[in-house]
PDB file of N, CA and C in Angstrom:
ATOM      1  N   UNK A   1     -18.990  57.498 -58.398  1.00  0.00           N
ATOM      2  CA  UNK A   1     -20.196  57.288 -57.606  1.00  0.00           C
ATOM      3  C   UNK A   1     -20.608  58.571 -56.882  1.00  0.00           C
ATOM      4  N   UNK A   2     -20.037  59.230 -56.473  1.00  0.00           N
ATOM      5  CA  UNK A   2     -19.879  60.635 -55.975  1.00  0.00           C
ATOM      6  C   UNK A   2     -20.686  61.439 -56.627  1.00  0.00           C
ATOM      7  N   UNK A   3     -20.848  61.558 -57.870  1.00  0.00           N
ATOM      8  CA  UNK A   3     -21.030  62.594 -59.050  1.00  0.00           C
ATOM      9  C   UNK A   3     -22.718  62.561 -58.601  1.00  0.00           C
ATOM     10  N   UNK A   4     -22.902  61.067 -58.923  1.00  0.00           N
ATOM     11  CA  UNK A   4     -24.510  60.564 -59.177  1.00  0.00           C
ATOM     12  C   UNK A   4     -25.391  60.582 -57.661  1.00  0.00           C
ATOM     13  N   UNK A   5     -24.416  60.303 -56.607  1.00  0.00           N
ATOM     14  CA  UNK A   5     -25.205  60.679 -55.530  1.00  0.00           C
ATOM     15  C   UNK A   5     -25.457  62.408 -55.462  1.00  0.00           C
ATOM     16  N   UNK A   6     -24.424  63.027 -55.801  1.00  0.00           N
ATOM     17  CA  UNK A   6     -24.858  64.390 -56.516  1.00  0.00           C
ATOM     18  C   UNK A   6     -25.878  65.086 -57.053  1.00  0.00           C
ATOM     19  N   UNK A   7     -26.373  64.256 -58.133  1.00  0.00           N
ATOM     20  CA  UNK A   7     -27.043  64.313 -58.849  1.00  0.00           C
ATOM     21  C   UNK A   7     -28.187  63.544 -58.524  1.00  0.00           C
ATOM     22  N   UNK A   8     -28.472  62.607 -57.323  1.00  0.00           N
ATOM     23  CA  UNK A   8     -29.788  61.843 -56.933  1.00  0.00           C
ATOM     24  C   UNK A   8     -30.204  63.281 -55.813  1.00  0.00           C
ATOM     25  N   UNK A   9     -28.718  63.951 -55.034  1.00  0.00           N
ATOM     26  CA  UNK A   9     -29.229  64.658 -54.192  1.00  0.00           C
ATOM     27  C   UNK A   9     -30.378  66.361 -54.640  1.00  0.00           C
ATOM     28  N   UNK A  10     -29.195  66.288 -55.792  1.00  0.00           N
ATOM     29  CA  UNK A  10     -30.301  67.560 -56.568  1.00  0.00           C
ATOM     30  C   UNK A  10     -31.389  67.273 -57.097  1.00  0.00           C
ATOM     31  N   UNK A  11     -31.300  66.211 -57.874  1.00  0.00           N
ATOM     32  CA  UNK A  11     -33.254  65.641 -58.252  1.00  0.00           C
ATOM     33  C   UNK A  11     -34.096  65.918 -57.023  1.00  0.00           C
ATOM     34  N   UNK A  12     -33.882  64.925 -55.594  1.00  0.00           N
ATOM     35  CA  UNK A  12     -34.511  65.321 -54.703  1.00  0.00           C
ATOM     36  C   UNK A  12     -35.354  66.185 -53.972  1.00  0.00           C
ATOM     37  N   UNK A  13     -34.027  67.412 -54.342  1.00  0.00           N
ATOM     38  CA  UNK A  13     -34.663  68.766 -54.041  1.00  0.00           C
ATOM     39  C   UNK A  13     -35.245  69.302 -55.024  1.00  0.00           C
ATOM     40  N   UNK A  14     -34.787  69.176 -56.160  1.00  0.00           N
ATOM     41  CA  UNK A  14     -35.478  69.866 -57.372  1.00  0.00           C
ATOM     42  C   UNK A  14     -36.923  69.325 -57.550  1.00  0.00           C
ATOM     43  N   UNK A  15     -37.229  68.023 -56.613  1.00  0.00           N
ATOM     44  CA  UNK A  15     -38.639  67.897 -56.773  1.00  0.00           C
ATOM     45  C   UNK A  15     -39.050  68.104 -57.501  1.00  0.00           C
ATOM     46  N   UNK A  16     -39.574  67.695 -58.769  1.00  0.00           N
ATOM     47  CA  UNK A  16     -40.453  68.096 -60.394  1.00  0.00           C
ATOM     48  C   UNK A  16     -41.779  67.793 -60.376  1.00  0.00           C
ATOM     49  N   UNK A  17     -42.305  66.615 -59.036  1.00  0.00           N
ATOM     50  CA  UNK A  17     -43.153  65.824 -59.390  1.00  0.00           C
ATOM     51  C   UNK A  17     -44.194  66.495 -57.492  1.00  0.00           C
ATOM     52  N   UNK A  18     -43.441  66.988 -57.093  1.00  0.00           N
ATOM     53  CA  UNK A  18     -43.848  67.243 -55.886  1.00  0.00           C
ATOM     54  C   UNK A  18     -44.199  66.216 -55.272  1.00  0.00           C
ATOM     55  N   UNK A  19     -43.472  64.986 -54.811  1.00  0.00           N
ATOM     56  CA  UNK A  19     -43.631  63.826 -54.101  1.00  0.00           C
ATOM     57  C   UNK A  19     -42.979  64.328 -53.036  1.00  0.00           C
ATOM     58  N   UNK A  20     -42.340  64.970 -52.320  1.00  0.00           N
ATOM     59  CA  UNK A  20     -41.509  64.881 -51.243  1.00  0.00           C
ATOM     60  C   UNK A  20     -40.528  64.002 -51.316  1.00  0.00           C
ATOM     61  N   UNK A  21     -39.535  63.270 -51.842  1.00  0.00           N
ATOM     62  CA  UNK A  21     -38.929  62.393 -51.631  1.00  0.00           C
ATOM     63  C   UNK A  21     -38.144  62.248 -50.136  1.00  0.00           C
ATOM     64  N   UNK A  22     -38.334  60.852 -48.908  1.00  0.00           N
ATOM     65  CA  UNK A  22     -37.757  60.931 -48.214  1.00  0.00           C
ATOM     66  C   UNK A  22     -38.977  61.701 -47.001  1.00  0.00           C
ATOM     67  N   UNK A  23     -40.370  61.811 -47.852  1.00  0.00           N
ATOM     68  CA  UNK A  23     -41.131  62.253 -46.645  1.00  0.00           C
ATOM     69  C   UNK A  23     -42.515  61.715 -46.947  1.00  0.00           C
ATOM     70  N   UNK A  24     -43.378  62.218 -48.422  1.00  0.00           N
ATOM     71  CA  UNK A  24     -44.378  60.880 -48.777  1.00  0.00           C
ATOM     72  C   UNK A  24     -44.057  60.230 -49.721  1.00  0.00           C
ATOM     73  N   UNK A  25     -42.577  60.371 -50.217  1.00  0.00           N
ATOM     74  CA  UNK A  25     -42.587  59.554 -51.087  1.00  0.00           C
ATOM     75  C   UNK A  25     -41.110  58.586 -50.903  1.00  0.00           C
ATOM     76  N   UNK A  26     -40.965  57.809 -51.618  1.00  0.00           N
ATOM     77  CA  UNK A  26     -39.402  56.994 -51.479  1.00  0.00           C
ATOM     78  C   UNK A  26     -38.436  57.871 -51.146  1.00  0.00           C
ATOM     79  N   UNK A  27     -37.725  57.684 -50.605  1.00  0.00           N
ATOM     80  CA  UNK A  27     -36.575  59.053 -50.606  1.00  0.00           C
ATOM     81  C   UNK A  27     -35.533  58.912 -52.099  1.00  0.00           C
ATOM     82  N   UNK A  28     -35.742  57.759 -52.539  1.00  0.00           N
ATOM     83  CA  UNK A  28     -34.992  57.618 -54.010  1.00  0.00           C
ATOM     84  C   UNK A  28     -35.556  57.306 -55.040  1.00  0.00           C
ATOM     85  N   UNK A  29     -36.741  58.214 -54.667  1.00  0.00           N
ATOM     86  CA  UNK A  29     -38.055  58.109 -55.990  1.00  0.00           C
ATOM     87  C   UNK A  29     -37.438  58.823 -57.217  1.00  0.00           C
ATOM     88  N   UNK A  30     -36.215  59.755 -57.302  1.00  0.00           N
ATOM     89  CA  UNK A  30     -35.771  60.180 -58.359  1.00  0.00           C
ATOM     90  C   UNK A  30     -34.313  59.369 -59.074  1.00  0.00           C
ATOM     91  N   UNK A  31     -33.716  58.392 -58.175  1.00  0.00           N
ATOM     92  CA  UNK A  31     -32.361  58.289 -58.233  1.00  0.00           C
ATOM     93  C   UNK A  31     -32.032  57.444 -59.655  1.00  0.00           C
ATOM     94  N   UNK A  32     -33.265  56.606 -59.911  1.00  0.00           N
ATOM     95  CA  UNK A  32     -33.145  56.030 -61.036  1.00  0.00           C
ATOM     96  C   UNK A  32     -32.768  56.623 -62.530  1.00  0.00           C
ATOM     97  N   UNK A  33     -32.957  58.315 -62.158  1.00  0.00           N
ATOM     98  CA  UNK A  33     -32.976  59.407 -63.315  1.00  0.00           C
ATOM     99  C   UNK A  33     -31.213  59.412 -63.354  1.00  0.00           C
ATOM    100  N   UNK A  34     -30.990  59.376 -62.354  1.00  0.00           N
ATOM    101  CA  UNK A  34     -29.596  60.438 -62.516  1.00  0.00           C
ATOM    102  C   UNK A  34     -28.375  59.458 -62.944  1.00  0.00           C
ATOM    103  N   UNK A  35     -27.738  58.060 -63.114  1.00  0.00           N
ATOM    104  CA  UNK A  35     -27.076  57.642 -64.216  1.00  0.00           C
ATOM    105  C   UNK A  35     -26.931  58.315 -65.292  1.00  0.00           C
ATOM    106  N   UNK A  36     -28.550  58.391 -65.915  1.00  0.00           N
ATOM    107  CA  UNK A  36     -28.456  58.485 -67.334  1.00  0.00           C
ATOM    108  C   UNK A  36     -27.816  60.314 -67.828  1.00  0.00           C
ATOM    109  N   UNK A  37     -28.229  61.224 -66.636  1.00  0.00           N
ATOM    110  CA  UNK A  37     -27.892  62.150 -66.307  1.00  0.00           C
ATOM    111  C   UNK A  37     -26.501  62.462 -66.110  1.00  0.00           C
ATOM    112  N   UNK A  38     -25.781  61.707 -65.647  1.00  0.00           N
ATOM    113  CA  UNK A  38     -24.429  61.446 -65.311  1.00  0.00           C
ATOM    114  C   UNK A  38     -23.804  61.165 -66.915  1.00  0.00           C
ATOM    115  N   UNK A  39     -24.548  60.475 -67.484  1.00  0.00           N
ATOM    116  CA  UNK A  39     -23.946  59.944 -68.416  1.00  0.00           C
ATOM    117  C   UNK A  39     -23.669  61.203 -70.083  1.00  0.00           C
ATOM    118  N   UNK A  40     -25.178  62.090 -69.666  1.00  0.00           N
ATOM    119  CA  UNK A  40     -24.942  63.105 -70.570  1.00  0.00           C
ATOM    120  C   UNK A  40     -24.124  64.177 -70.286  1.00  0.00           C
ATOM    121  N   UNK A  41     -23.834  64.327 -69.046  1.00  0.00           N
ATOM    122  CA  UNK A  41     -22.886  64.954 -68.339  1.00  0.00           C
ATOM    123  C   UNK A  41     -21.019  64.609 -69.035  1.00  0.00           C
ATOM    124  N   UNK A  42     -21.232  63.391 -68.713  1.00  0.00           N
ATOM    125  CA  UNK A  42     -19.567  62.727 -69.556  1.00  0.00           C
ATOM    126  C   UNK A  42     -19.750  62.939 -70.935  1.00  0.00           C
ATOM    127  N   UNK A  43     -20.349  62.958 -71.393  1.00  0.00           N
ATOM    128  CA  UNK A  43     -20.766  63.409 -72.803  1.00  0.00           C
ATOM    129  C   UNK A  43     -20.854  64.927 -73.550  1.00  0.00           C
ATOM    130  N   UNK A  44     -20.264  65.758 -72.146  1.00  0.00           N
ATOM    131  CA  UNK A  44     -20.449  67.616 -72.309  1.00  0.00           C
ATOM    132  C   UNK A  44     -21.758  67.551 -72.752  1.00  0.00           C
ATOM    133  N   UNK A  45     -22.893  67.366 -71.939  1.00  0.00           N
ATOM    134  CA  UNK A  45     -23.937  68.033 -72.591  1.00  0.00           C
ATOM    135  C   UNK A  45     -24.023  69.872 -71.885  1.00  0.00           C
ATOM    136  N   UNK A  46     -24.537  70.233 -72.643  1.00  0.00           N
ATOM    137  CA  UNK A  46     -24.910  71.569 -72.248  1.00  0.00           C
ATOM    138  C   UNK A  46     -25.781  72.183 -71.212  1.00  0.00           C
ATOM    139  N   UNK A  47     -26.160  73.249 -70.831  1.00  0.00           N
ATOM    140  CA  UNK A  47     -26.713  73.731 -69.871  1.00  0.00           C
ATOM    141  C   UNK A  47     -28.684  73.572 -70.475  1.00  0.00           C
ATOM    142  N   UNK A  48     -28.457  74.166 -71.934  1.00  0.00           N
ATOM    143  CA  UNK A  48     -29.615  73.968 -72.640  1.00  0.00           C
ATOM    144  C   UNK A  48     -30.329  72.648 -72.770  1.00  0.00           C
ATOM    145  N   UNK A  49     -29.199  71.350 -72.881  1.00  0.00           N
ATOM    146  CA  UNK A  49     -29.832  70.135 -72.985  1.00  0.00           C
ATOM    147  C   UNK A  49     -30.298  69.268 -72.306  1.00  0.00           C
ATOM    148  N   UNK A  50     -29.794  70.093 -70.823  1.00  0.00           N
ATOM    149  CA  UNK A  50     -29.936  69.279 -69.485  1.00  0.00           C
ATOM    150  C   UNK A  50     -30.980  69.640 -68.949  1.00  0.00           C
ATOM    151  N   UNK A  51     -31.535  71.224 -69.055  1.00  0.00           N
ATOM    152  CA  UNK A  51     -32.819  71.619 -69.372  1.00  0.00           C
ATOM    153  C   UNK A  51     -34.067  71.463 -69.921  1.00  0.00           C
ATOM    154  N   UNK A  52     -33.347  70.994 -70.493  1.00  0.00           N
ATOM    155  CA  UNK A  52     -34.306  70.511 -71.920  1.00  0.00           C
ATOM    156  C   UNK A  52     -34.816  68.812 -71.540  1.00  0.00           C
ATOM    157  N   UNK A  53     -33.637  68.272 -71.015  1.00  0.00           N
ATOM    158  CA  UNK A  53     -33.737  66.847 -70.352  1.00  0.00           C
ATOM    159  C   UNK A  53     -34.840  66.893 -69.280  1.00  0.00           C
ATOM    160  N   UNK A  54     -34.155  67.820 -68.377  1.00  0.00           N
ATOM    161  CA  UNK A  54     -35.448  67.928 -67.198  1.00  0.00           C
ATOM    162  C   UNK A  54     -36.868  68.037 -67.355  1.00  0.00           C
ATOM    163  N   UNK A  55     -36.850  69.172 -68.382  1.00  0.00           N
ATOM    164  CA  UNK A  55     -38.586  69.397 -68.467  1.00  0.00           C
ATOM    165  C   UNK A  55     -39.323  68.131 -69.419  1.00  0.00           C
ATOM    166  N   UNK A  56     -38.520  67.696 -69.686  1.00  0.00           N
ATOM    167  CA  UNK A  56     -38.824  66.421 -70.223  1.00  0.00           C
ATOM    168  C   UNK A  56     -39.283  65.304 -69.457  1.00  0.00           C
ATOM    169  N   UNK A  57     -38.649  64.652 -68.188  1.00  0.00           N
ATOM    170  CA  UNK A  57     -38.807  64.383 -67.165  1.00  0.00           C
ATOM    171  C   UNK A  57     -39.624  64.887 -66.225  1.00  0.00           C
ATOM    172  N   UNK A  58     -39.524  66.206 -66.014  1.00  0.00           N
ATOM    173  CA  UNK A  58     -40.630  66.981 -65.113  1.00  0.00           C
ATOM    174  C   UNK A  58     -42.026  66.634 -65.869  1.00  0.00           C
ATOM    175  N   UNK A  59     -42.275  66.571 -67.209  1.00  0.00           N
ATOM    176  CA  UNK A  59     -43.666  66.630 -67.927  1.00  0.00           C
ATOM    177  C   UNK A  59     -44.114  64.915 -68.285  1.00  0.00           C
ATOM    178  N   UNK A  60     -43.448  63.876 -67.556  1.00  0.00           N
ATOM    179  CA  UNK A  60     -43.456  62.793 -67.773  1.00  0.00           C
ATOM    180  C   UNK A  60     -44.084  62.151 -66.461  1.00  0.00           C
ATOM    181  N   UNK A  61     -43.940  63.617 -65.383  1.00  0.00           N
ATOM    182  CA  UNK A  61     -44.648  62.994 -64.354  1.00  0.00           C
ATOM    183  C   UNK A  61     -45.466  63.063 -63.915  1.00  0.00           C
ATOM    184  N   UNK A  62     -46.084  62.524 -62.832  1.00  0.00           N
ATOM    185  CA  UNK A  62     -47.702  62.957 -62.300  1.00  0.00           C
ATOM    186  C   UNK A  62     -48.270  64.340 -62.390  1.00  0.00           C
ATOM    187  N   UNK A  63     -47.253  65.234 -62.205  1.00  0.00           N
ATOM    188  CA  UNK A  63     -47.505  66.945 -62.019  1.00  0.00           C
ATOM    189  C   UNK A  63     -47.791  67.332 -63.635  1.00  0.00           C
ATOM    190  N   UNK A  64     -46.943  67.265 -64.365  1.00  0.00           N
ATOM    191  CA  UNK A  64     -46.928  67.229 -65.790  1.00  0.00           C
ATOM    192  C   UNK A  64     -47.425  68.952 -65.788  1.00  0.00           C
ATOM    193  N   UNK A  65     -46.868  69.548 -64.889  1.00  0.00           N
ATOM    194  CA  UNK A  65     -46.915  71.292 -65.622  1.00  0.00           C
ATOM    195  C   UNK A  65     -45.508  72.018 -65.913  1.00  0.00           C
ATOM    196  N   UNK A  66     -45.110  72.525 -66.640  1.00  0.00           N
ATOM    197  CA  UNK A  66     -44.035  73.183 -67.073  1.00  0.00           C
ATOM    198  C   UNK A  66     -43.844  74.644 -65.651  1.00  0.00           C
ATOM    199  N   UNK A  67     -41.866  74.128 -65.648  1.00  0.00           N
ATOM    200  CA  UNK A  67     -41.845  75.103 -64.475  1.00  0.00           C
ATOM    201  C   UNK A  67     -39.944  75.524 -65.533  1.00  0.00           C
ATOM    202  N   UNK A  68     -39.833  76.054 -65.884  1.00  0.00           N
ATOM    203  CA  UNK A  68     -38.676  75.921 -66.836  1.00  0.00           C
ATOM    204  C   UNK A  68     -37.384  76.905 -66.212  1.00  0.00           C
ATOM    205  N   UNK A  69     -37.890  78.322 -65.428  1.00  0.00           N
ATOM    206  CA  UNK A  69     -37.224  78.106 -64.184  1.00  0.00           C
ATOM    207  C   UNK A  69     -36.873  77.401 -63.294  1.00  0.00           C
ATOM    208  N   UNK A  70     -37.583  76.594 -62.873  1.00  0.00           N
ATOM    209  CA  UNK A  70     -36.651  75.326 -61.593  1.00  0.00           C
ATOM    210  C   UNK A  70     -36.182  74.831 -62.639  1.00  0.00           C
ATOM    211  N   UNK A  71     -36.625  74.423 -63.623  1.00  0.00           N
ATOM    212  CA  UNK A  71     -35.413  73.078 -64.572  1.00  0.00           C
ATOM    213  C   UNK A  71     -34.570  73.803 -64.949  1.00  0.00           C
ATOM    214  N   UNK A  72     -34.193  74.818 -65.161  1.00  0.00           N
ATOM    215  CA  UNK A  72     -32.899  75.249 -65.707  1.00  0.00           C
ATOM    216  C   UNK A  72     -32.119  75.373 -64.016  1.00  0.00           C
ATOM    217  N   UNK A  73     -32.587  75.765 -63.253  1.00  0.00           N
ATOM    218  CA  UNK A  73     -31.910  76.016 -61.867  1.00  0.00           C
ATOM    219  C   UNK A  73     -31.610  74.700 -61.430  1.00  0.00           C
ATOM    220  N   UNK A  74     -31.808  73.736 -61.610  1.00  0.00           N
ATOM    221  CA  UNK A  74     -31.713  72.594 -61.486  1.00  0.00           C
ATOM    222  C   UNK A  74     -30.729  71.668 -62.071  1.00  0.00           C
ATOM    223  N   UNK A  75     -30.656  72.062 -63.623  1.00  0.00           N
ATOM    224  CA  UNK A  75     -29.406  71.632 -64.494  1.00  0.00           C
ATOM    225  C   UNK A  75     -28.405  72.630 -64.206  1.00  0.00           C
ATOM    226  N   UNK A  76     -28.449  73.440 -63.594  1.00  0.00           N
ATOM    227  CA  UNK A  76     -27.039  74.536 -63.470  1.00  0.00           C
ATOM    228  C   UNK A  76     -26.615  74.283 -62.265  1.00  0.00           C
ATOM    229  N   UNK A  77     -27.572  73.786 -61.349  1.00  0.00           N
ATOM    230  CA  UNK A  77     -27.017  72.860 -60.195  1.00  0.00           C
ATOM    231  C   UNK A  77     -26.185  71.786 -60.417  1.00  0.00           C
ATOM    232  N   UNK A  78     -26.621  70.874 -61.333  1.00  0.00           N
ATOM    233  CA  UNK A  78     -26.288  69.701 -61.281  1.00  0.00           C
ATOM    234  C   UNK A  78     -25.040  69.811 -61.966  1.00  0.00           C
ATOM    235  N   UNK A  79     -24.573  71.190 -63.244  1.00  0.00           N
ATOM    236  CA  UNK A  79     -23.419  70.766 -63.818  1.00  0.00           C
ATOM    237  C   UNK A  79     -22.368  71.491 -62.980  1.00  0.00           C
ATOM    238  N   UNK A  80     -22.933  72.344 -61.963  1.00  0.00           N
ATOM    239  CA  UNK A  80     -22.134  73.300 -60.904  1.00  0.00           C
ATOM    240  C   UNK A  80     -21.502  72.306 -59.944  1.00  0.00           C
ATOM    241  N   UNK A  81     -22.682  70.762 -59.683  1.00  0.00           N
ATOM    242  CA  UNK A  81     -21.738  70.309 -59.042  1.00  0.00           C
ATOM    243  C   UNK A  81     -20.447  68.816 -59.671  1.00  0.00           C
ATOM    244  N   UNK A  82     -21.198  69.233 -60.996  1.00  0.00           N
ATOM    245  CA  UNK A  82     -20.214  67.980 -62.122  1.00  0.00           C
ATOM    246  C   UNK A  82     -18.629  68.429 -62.888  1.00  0.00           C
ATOM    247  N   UNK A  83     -18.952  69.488 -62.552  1.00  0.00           N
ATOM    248  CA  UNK A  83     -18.064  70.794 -63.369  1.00  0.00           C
ATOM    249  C   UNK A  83     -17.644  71.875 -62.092  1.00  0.00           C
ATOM    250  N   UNK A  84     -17.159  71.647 -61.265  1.00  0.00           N
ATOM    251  CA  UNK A  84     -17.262  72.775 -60.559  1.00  0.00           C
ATOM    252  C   UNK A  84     -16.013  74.003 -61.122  1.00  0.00           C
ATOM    253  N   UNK A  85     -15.228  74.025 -62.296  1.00  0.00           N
ATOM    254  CA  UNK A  85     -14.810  75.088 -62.647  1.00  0.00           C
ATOM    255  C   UNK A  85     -15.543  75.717 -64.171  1.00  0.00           C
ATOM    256  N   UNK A  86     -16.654  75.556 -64.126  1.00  0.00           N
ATOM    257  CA  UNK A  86     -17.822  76.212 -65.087  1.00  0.00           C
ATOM    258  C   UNK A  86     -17.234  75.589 -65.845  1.00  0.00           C
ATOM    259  N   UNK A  87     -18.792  75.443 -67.210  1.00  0.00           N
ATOM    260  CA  UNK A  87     -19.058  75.194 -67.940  1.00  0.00           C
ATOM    261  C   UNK A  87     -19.860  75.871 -69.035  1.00  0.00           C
ATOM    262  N   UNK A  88     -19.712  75.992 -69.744  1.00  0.00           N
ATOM    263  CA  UNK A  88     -20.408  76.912 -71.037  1.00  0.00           C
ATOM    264  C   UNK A  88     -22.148  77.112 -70.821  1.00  0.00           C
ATOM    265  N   UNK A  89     -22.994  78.109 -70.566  1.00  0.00           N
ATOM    266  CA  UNK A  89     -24.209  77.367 -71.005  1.00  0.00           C
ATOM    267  C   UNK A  89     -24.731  77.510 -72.414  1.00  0.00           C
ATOM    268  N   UNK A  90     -24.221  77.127 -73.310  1.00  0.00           N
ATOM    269  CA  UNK A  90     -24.757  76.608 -74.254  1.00  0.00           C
ATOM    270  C   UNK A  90     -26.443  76.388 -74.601  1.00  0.00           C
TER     271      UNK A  90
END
């Protein structure tokens, strides 16, 4: 459970959609993402695929503009804090 509050806390900030979460928007307007996130995580996904996951997600939302710097800074967050003795980026 640890991992995914982790991972609800970095969506948050990583903001994709620019809602504020927790100020105009739900504060767990992202949390529903990060299971499945968790789950590619147990699965070794890569640094590339989690990237690749995000902007996927980021372009699914209201904002829908490509920022591929924050999404990669974002998945290297998230496996920095799933992995904290590194992980390949692949």
């Amino acid at each position: 459970m640890e991992q995914v509050r982790s991972v609800e806390q970095i969506l948050r900030q990583w903001d994709p959609w620019g809602l504020l979460p927790g100020e105009l928007a739900p504060r767990d307007e992202y949390d529903g993402h990060a299971l499945q996130i968790v789950s590619m995580l147990a699965h070794g996904c890569s640094v590339a695929s989690l990237t690749e996951h995000l902007a996927s997600l980021r372009l699914s939302g209201t904002a829908g503009s490509a920022d591929p710097a924050s999404d990669m800074a974002a998945a290297q967050a998230i496996l920095d804090a799933f992995d904290p003795l590194g992980r390949s980026a692949e």
